[in-house]
Protein backbone atom coordinates (compact mmCIF):
# COMPACT_ATOMS: atom_id res chain seq x y z
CA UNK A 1 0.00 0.00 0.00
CA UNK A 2 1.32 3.32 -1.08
CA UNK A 3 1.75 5.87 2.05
CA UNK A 4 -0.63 8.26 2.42
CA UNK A 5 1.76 11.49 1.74
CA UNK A 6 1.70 12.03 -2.23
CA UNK A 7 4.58 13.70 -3.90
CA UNK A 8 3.03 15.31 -7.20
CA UNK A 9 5.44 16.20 -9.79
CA UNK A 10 4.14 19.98 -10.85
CA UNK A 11 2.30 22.61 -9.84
CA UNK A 12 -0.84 20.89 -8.06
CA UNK A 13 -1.88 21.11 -4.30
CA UNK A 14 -4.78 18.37 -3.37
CA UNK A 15 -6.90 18.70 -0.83
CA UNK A 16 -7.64 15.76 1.72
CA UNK A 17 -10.28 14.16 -0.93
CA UNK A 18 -8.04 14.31 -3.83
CA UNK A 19 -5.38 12.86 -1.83
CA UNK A 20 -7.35 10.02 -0.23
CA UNK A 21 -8.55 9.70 -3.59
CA UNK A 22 -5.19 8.97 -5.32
CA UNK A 23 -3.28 7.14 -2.13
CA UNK A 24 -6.34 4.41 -2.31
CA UNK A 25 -4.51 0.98 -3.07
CA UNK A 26 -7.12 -0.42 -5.38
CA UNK A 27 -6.44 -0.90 -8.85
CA UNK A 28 -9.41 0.39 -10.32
CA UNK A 29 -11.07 3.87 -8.81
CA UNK A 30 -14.25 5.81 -9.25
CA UNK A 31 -14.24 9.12 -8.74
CA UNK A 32 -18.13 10.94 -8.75
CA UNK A 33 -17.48 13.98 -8.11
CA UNK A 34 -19.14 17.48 -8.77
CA UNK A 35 -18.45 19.72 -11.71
CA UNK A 36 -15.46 21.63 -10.95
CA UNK A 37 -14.26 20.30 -7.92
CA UNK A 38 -10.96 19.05 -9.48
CA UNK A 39 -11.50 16.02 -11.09
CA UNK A 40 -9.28 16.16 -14.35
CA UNK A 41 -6.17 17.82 -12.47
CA UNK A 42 -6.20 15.07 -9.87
CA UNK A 43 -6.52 12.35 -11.91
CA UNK A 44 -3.97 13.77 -14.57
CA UNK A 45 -1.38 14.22 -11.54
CA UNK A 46 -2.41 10.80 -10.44
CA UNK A 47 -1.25 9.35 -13.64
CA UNK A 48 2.04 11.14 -14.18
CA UNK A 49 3.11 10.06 -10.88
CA UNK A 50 2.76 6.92 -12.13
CA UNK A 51 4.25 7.05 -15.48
CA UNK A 52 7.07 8.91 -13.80
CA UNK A 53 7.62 5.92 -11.86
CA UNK A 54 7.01 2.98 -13.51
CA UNK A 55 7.91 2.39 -17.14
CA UNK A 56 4.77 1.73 -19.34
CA UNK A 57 2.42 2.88 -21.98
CA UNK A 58 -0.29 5.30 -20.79
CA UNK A 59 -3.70 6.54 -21.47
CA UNK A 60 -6.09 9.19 -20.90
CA UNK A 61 -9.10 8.74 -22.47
CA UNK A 62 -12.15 11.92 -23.15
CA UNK A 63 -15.03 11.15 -25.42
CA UNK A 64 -13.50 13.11 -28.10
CA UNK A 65 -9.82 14.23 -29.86
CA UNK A 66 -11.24 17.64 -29.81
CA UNK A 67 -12.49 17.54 -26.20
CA UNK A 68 -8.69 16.08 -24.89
CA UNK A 69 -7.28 18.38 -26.87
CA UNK A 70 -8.90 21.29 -25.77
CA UNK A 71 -9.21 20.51 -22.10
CA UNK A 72 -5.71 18.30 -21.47
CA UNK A 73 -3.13 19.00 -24.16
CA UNK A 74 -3.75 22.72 -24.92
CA UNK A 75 -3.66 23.93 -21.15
CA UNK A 76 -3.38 21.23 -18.61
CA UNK A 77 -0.37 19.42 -19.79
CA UNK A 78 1.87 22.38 -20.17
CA UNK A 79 0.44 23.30 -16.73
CA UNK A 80 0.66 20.06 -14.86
CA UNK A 81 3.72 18.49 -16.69
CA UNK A 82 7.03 19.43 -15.86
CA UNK A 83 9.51 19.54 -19.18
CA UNK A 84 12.28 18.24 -17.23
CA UNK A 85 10.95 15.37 -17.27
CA UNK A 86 9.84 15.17 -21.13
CA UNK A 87 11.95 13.86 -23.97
CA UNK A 88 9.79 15.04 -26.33
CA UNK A 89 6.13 15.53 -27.37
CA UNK A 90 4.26 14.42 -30.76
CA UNK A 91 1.42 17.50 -31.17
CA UNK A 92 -0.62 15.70 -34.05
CA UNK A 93 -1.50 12.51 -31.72
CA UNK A 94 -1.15 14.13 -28.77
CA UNK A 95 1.75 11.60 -27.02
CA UNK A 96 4.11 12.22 -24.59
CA UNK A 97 7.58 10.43 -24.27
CA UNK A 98 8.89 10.77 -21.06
CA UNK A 99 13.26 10.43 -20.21
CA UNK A 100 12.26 7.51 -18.19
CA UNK A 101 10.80 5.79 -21.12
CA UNK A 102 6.84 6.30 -20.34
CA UNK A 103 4.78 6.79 -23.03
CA UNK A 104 1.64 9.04 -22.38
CA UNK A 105 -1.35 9.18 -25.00
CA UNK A 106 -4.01 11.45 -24.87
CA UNK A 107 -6.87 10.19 -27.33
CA UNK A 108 -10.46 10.54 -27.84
CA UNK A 109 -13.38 7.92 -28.47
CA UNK A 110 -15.14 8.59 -31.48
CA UNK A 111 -13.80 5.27 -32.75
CA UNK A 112 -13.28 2.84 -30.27
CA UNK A 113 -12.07 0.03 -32.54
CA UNK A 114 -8.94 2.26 -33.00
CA UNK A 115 -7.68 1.45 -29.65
CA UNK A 116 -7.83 -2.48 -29.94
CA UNK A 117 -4.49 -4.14 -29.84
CA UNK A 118 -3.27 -1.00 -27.37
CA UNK A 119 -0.55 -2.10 -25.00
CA UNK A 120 -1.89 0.12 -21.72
CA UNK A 121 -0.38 -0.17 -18.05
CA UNK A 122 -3.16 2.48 -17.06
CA UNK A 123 -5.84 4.28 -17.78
CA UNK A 124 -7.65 7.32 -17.02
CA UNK A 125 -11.29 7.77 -19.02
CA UNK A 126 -12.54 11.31 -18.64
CA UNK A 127 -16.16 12.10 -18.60
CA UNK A 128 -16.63 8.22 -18.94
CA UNK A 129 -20.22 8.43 -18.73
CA UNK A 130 -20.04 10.10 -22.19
CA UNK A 131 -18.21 7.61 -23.87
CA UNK A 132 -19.34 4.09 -24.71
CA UNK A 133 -19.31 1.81 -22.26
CA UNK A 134 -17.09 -0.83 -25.00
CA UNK A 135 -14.72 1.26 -24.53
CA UNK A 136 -14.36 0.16 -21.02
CA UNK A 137 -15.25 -3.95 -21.57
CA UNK A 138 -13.66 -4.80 -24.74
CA UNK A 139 -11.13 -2.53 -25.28
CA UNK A 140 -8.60 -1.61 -22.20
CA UNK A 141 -10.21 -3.92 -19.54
CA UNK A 142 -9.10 -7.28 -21.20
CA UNK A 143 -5.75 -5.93 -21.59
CA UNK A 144 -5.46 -4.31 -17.89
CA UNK A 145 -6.93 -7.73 -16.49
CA UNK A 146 -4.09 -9.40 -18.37
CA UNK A 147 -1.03 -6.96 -17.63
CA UNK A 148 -2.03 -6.45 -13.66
CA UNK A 149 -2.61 -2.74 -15.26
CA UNK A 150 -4.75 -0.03 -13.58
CA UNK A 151 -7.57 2.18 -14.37
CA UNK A 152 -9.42 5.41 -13.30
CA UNK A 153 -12.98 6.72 -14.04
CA UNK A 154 -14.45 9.88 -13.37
CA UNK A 155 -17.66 11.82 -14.62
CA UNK A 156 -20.41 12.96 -13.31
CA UNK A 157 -23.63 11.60 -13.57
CA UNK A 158 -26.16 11.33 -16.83
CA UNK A 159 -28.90 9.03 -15.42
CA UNK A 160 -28.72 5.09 -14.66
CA UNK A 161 -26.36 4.54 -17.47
CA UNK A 162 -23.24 2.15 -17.76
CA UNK A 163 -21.04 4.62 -15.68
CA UNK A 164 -23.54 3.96 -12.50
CA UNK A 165 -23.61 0.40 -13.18
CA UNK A 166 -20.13 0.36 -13.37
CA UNK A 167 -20.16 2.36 -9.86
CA UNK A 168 -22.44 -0.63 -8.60
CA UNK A 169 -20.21 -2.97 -9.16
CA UNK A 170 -17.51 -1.06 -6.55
CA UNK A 171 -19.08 -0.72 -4.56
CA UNK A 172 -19.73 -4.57 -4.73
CA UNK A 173 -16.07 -4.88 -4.79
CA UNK A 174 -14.15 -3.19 -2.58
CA UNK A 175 -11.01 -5.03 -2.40
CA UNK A 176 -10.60 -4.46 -6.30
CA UNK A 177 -12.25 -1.06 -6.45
CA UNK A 178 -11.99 2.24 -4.82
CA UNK A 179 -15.11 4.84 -5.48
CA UNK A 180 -15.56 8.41 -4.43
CA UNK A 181 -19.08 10.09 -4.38
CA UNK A 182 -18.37 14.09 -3.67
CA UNK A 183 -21.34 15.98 -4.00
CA UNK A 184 -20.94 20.15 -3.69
CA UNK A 185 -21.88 20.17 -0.13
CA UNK A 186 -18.36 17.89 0.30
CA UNK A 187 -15.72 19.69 -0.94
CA UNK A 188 -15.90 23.26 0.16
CA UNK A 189 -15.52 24.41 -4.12
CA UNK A 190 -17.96 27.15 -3.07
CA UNK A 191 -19.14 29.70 -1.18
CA UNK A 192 -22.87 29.64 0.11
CA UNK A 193 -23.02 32.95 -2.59
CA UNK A 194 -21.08 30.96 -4.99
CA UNK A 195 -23.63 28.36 -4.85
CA UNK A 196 -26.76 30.46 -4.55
CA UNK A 197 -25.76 32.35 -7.74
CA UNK A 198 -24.94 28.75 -9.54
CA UNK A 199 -28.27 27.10 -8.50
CA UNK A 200 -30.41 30.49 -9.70
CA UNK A 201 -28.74 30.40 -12.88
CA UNK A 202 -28.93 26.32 -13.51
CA UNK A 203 -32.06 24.36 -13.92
CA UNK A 204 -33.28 22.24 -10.77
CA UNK A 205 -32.37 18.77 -12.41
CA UNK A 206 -29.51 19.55 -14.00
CA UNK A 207 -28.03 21.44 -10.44
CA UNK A 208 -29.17 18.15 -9.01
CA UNK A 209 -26.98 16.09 -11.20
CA UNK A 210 -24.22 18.01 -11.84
CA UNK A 211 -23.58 19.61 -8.83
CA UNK A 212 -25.14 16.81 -6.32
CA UNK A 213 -24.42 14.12 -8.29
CA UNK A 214 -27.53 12.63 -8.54
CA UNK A 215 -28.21 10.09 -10.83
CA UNK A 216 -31.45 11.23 -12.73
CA UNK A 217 -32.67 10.48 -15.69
CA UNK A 218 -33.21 12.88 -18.14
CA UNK A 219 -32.16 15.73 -16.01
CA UNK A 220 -30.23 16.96 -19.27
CA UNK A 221 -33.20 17.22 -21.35
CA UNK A 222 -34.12 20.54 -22.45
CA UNK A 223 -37.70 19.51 -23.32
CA UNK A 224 -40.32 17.27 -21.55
CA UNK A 225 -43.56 15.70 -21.91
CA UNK A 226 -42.78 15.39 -25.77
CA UNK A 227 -44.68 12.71 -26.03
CA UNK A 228 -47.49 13.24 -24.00
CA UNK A 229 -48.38 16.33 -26.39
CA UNK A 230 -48.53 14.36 -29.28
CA UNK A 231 -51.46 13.70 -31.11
CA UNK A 232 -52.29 11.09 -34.73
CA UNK A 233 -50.70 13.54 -36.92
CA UNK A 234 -53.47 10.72 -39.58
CA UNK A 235 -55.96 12.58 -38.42
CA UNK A 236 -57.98 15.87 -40.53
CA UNK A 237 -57.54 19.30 -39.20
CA UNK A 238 -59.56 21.83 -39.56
CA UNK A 239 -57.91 25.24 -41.79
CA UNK A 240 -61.12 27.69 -41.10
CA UNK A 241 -59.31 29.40 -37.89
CA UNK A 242 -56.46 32.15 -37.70
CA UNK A 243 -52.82 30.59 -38.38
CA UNK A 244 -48.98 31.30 -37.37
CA UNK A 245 -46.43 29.87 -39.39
CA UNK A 246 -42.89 29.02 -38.07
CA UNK A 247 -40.51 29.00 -41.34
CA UNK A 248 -36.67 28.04 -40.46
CA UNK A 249 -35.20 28.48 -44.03
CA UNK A 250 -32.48 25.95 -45.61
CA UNK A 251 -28.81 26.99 -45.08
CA UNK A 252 -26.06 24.90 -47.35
CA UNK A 253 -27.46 21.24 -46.78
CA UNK A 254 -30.12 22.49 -43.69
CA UNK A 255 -34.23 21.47 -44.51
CA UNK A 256 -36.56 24.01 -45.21
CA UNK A 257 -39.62 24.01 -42.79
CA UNK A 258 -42.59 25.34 -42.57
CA UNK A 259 -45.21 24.93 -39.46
CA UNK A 260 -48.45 25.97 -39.31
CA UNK A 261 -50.13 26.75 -35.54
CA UNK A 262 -53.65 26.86 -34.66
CA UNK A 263 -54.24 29.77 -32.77
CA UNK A 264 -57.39 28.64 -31.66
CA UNK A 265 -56.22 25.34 -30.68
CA UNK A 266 -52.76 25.59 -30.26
CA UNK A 267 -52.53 22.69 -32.48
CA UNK A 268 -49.49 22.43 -34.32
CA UNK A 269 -50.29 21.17 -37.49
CA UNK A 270 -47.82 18.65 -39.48
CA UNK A 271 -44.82 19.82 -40.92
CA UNK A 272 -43.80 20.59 -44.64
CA UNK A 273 -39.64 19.95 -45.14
CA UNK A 274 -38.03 20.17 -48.10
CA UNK A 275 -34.33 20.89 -49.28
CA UNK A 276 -32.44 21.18 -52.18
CA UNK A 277 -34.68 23.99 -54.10
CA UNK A 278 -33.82 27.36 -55.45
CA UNK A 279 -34.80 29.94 -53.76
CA UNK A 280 -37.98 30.89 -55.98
CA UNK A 281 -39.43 27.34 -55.53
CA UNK A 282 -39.38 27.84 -51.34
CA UNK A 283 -40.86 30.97 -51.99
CA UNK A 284 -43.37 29.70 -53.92
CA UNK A 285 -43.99 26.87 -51.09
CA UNK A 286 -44.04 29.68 -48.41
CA UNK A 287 -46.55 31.84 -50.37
CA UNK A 288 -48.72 28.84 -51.01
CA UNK A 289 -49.09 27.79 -47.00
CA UNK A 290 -49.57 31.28 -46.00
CA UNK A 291 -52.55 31.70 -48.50
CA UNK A 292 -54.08 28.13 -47.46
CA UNK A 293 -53.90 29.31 -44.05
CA UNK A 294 -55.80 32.64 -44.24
CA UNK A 295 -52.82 34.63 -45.08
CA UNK A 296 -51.45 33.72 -41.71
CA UNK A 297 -48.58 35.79 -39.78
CA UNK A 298 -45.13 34.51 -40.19
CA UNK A 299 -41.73 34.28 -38.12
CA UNK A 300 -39.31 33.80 -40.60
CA UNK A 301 -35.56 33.29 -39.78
CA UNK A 302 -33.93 36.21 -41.49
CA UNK A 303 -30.61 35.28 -40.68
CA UNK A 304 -27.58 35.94 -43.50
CA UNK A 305 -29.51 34.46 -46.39
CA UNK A 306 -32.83 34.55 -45.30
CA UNK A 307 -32.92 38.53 -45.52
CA UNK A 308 -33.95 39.00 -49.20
CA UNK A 309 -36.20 36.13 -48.83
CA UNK A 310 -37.91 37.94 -46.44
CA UNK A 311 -38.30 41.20 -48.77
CA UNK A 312 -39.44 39.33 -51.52
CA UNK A 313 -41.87 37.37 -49.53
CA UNK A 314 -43.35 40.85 -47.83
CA UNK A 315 -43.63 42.49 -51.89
CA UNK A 316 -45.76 39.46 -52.41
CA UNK A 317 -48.03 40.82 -49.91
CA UNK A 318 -47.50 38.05 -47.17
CA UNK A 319 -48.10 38.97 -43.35
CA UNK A 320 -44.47 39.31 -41.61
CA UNK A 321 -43.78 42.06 -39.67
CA UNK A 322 -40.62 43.55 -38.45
CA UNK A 323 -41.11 41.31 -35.12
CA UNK A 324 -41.60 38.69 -37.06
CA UNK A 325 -38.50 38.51 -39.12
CA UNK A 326 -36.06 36.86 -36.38
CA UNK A 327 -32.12 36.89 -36.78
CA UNK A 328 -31.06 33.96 -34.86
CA UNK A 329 -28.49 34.95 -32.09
CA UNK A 330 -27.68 33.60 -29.05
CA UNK A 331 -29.87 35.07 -26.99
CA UNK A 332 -32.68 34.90 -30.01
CA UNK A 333 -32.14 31.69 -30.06
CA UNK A 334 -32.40 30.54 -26.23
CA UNK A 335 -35.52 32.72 -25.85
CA UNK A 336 -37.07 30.25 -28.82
CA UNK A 337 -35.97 27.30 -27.13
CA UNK A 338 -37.02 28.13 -23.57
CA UNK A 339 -40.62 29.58 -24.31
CA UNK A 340 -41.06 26.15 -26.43
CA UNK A 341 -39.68 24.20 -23.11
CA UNK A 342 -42.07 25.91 -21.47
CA UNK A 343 -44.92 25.21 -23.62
CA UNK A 344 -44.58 21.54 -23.44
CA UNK A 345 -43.30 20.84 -19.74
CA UNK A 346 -46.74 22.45 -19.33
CA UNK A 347 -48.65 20.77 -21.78
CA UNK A 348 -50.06 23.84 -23.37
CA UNK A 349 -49.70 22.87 -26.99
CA UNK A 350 -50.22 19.48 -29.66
CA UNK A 351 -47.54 18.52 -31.86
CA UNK A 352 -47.94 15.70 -34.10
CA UNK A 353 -46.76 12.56 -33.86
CA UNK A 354 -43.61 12.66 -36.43
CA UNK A 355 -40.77 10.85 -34.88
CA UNK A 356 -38.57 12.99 -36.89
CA UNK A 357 -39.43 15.96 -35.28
CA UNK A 358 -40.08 14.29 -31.66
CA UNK A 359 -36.38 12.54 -32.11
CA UNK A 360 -35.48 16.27 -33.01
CA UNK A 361 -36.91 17.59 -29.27
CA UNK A 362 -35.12 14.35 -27.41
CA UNK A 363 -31.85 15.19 -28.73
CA UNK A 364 -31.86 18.89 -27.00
CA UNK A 365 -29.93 19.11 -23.99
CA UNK A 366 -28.43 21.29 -21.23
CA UNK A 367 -25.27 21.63 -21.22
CA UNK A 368 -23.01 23.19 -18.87
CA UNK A 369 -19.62 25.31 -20.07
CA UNK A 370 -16.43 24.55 -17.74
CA UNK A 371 -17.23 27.96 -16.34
CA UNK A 372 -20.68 26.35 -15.63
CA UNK A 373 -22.80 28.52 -18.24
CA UNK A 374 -25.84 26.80 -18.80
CA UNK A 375 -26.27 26.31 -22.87
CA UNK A 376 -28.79 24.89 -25.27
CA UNK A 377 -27.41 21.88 -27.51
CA UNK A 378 -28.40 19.82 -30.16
CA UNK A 379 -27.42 16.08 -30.18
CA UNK A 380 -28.48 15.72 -33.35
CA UNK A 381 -27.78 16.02 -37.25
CA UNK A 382 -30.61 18.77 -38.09
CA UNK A 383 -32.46 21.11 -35.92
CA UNK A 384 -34.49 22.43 -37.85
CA UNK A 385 -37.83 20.58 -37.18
CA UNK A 386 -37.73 22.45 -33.61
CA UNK A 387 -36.39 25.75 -34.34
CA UNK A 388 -39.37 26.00 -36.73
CA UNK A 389 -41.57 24.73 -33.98
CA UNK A 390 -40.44 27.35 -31.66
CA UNK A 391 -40.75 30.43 -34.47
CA UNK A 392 -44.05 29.10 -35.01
CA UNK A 393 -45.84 28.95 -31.34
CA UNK A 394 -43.55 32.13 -30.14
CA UNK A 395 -45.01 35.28 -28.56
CA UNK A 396 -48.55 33.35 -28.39
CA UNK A 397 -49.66 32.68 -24.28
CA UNK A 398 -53.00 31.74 -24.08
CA UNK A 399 -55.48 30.32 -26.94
CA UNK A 400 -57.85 33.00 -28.90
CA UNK A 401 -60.78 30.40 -28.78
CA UNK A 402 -62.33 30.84 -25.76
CA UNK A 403 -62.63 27.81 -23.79
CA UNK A 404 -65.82 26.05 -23.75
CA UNK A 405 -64.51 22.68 -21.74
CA UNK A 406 -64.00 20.70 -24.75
CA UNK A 407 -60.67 18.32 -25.38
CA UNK A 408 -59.06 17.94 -28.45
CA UNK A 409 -60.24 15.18 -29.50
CA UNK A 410 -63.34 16.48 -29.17
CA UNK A 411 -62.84 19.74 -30.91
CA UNK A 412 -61.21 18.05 -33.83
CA UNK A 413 -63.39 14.79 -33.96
CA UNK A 414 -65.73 16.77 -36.03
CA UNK A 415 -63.40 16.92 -38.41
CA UNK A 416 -62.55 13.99 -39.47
């Protein structure tokens, strides 16, 4: 068993946790710890202790090249690593060669077949509830159960995934594993102000599972109760009411969509996506739903392109006002997204049951910066299903059609 004291090469003072954390004898170790409460640094010391001391091939491990090379190699490794002890570094695949012979390799995941046949003494995998759990079972473990190697993982939590199964089965086996469950309230990261402004900024599930490390799922999600708000998009809708179209326009290799709203029944009628027409022929398709639906009002994204598109459609006499001409920003952008959240966590709209769109909504999630900004990401290839969603139910609260205790199926049973 290693003695408690820790001698870290560079630059790096751990507190008690971090310490206990990286003394443990185990040879495989868990850390769950809260968003910036020193994870990375103390497993990245961890590790070049070791490689410093015993000859061997090394890995740390992020979900992505882009991610380790952002977060390790362009700041951390100049940081933590002390060049006396380097013989030289390879920038392209982001290795280190050490004077003592150590060989340190900083990859991402993408690909996990590219790391068969790797010759690892340890292991560090970064965020590994992000990567794919293979990565873990067929890759490095056969090799580390064959060499007597060593491994690390630490992430915080996104739901009951393989990473807390994998924490299950430490807590099953102590005398082979070592885990570490640090919520906020642990560490001492924060001040009570710190924290106050951090939870008023964050939403309540994601706080819960970033900062308390709870294991929840879905607390990532930007937008719930997709599917209870669908409806048989089979079924015939009435057109004799006052409209709102949402119109995202194509950019490059983007869709083109248009989505009509019932403003009577906040029914959000299906979809029309197309791509891969000039710029006459999507006019004409945008001029054609805005005249089937009673010259409805339109938000339009205006952005770059879209700004001419938007004069011509107005000289043809369609209903967009200035407001209704949006340039996506930032904050344009997160106001869409967030009034459309709000809409469905509260059930206060229909959208049809297209599992291109609904796969569209699942695939938005929070996500917090290192500096723990909260932002508004797309897992997904296209979004622009939902940001044509959220143009086209924006800036509407309440129904106009008074309510007269009817459901929807009732309303639109009539109809069919």
């Amino acid at each position: 068993m290693e003695p408690t004291k820790i001698t870290i090469p560079y630059r790096f003072t751990p507190r008690d946790y971090q310490v206990d954390f990286m003394a443990a004898p185990q040879r495989f170790k868990i850390a769950v710890w809260h968003r910036r409460c020193g994870k990375t640094k103390t497993v990245l010391n961890d590790q070049v202790r070791k490689a410093l001391k015993t000859k061997g091939v090394y890995y740390y491990v992020m979900p992505t090249y882009k991610l380790v090379k952002q977060v390790i190699w362009d700041t951390l490794v100049e940081e933590h690593i002390p060049e006396a002890v380097i013989l030289r570094k390879n920038n392209s695949d982001l290795t280190i060669f050490y004077k003592n012979g150590s060989i340190h390799r900083f990859v991402g995941t993408e690909d996990p077949d590219k790391h068969r046949g790797n010759n690892a003494v340890d292991v560090v995998f970064d965020e590994f509830s992000e990567q794919e759990e293979q990565i873990w079972t067929a890759i490095f473990q056969p090799v580390l159960r064959e060499n007597g190697g060593s491994a690390t993982f630490i992430f915080t939590p996104k739901g009951k995934n393989h990473s807390w199964k994998l924490l299950q089965t430490a807590k099953e086996h102590t005398d082979e594993w070592y885990w570490s469950v640090k919520s906020v309230h642990e560490t001492d990261s924060f001040t009570e102000s710190e924290l106050a402004k951090v939870r008023a900024q964050t939403p309540l599930a994601l706080y819960q599972q970033e900062y308390e490390c709870a294991f929840l799922d879905g607390a990532s999600a930007l937008f719930r109760n997709i599917r209870e708000c669908t409806y048989d998009s089979r079924m015939t809708l009435p057109v004799d009411s006052f409209f709102q179209l949402g119109i995202d326009l194509a950019k490059y290799q983007d869709w083109t969509v248009i989505t009509p709203f019932n403003l009577n029944t906040f029914v959000v009628y299906p979809q029309d996506r197309f791509n891969q027409v000039d710029w006459a022929t999507q006019e004409g398709r945008i001029e054609a739903a805005a005249r089937r639906y009673g010259n409805a009002k339109i938000q339009i994204d205006s952005t770059g392109i879209g700004d001419p598109v938007v004069e011509s459609l107005q000289h043809k006499g369609l209903n967009i006002t200035d407001d209704g001409a949006v340039k996506f920003t930032e904050k344009t952008r997160g106001d869409l997204l967030r009034n459309l959240a709000i809409m469905l966590e509260n059930k206060k709209i229909k959208i049809p049951n297209d599992e291109g769109l609904i796969s569209e909504l699942e695939g938005f999630r929070f996500e917090l910066t290192p500096l723990g900004k909260v932002q508004m990401k797309s897992t997904t290839k296209h979004d622009d299903r939902v940001m044509s969603l959220a143009l086209a139910i924006f800036g509407v609260k309440e129904p106009m059609l008074e309510d007269d205790g009817e459901d929807f199926k009732m309303y639109t049973a009539k109809y069919n």
